[in-house]
Protein backbone atom coordinates (compact mmCIF):
# COMPACT_ATOMS: atom_id res chain seq x y z
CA UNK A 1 -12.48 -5.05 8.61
CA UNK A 2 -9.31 -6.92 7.90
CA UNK A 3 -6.98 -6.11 5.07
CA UNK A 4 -4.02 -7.44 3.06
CA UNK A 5 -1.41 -4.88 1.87
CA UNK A 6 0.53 -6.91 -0.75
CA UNK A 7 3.16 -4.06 -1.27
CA UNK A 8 3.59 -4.50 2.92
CA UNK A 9 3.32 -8.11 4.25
CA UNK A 10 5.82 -10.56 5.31
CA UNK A 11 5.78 -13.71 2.90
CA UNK A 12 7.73 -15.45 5.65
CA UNK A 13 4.81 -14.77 8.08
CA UNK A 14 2.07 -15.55 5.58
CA UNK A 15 3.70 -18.89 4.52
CA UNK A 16 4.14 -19.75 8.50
CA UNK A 17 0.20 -18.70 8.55
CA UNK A 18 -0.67 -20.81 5.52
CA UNK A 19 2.03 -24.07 6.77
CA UNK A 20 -0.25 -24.00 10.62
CA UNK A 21 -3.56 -23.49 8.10
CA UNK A 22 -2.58 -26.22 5.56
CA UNK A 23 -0.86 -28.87 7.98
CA UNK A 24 2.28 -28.69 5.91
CA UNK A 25 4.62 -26.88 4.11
CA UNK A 26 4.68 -27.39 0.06
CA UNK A 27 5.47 -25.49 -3.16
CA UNK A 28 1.91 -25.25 -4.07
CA UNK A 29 0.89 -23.31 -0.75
CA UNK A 30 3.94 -20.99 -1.69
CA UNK A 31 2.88 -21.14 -5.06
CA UNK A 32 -0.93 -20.57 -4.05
CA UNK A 33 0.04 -17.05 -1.66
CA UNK A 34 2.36 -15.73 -4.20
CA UNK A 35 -0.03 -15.79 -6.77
CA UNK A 36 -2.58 -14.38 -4.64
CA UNK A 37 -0.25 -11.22 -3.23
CA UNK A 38 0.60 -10.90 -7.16
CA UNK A 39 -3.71 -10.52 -7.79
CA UNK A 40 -3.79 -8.08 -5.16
CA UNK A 41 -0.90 -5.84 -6.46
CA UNK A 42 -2.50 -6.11 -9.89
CA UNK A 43 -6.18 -5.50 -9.18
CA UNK A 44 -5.62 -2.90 -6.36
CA UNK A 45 -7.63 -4.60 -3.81
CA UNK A 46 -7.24 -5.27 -0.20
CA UNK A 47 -8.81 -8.54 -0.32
CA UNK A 48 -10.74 -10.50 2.26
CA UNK A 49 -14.33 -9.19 0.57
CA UNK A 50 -13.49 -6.93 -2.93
CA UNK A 51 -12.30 -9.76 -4.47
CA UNK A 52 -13.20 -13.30 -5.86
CA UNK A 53 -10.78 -16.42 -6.84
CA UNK A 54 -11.27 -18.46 -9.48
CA UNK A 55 -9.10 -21.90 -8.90
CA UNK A 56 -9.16 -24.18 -11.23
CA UNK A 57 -7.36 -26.88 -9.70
CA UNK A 58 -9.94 -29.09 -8.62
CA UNK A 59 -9.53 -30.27 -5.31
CA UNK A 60 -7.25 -33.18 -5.68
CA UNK A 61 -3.66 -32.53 -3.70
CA UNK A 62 -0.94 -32.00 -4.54
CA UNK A 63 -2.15 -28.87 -7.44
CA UNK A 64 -5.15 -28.31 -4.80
CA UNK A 65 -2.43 -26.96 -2.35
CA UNK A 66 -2.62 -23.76 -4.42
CA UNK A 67 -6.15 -23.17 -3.24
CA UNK A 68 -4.84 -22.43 0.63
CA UNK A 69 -2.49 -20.62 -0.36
CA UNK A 70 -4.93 -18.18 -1.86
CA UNK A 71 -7.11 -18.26 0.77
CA UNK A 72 -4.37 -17.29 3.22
CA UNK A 73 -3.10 -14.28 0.64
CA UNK A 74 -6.25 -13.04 -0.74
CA UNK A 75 -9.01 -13.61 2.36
CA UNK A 76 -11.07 -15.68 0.16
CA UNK A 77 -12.66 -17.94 1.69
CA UNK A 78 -15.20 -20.83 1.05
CA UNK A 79 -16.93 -19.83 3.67
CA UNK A 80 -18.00 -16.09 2.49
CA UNK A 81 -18.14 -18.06 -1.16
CA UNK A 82 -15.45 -15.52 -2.85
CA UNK A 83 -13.99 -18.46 -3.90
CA UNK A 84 -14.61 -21.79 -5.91
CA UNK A 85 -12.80 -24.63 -7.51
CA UNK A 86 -13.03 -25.46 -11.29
CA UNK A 87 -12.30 -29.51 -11.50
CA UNK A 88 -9.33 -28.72 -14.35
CA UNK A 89 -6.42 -29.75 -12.63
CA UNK A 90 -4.80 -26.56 -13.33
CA UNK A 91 -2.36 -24.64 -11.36
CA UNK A 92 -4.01 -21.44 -12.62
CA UNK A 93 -6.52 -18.95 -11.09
CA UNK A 94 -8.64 -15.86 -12.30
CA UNK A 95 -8.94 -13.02 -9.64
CA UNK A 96 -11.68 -10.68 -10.26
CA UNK A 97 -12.45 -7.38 -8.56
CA UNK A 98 -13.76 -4.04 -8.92
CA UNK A 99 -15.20 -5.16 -12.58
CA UNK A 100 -11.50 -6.29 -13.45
CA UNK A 101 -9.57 -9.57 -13.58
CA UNK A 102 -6.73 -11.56 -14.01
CA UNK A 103 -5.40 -15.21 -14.80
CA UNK A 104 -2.22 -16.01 -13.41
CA UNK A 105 -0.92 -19.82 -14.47
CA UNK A 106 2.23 -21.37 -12.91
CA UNK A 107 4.77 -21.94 -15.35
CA UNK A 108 5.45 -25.08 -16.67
CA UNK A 109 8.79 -25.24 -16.07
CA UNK A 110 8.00 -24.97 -12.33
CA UNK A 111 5.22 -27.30 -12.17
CA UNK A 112 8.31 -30.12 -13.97
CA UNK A 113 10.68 -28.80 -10.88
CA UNK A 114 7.68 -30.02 -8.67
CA UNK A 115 7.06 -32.93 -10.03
CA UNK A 116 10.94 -34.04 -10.35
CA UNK A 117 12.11 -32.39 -7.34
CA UNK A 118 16.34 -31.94 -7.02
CA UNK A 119 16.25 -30.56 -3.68
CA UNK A 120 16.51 -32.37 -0.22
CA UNK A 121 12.72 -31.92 0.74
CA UNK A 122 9.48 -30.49 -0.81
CA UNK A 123 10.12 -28.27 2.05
CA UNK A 124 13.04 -26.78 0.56
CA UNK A 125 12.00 -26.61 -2.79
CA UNK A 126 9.05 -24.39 -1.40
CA UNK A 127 11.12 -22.19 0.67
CA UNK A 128 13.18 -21.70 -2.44
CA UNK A 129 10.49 -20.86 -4.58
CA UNK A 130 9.30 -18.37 -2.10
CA UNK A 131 12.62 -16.54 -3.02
CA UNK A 132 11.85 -16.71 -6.69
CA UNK A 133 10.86 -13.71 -8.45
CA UNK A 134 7.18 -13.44 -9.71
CA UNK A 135 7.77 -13.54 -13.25
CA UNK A 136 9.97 -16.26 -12.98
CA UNK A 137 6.97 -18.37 -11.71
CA UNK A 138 3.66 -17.49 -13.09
CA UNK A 139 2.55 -16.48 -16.56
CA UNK A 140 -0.23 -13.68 -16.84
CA UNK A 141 -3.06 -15.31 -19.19
């Protein structure tokens, strides 16, 4: 059975996993496998089946990005039905496992950097996020 240890993975690897997965590479898919890793670290699990996502983005792009990111970090997939899509336009997520969960939203000072980028590409402004400190990006709900 496959595994994810979040204390042990390669962001740079997973984000080159989820950019072939999603088609492209955007600050919600960086936004979406951060979040996830962060879930993972917090409830313990090794994802893929001990744990279920919550997205409630909807499934509308650019926010929707968030959801393959997830899928990519966490091993939820629509497929195995660990996770579903609440039609909020949110860039927030509950994570439950093991009889515990969490929220995680994106902060809204990051979702105004994405929407006004300053950087050269969308590109870059993921790859910097990816750089960016947990805390600095998500708020725990």
């Amino acid at each position: 059975m496959n595994v994810i240890n979040p204390h042990n993975v390669s962001l740079k690897e997973m984000i080159d996993q989820g950019t072939e997965f999603h088609g492209h590479l955007g600050p919600f898919l960086v936004l979406g496998i951060k979040m996830g890793l962060l879930a993972l670290r917090d409830l313990s699990s090794s994802g893929y089946k001990n744990i279920e996502a919550r997205v409630k983005t909807g499934t509308t792009p650019p926010v929707s990005c968030l959801v393959d990111g997830i899928q990519i970090s966490t091993g939820c997939t629509m497929g195995k039905g660990n996770i579903v899509t609440e039609p909020l336009g949110l860039a927030e997520a509950t994570f439950i496992a093991d009889g515990y969960s969490v929220t995680f939203k994106v902060r809204d000072e990051i979702l105004m950097e994405i929407a006004t980028p300053l950087h050269d590409s969308l590109e870059t402004l993921a790859w910097n996020i990816s750089e960016r400190p947990d805390e600095d990006l998500f708020l725990r709900l």
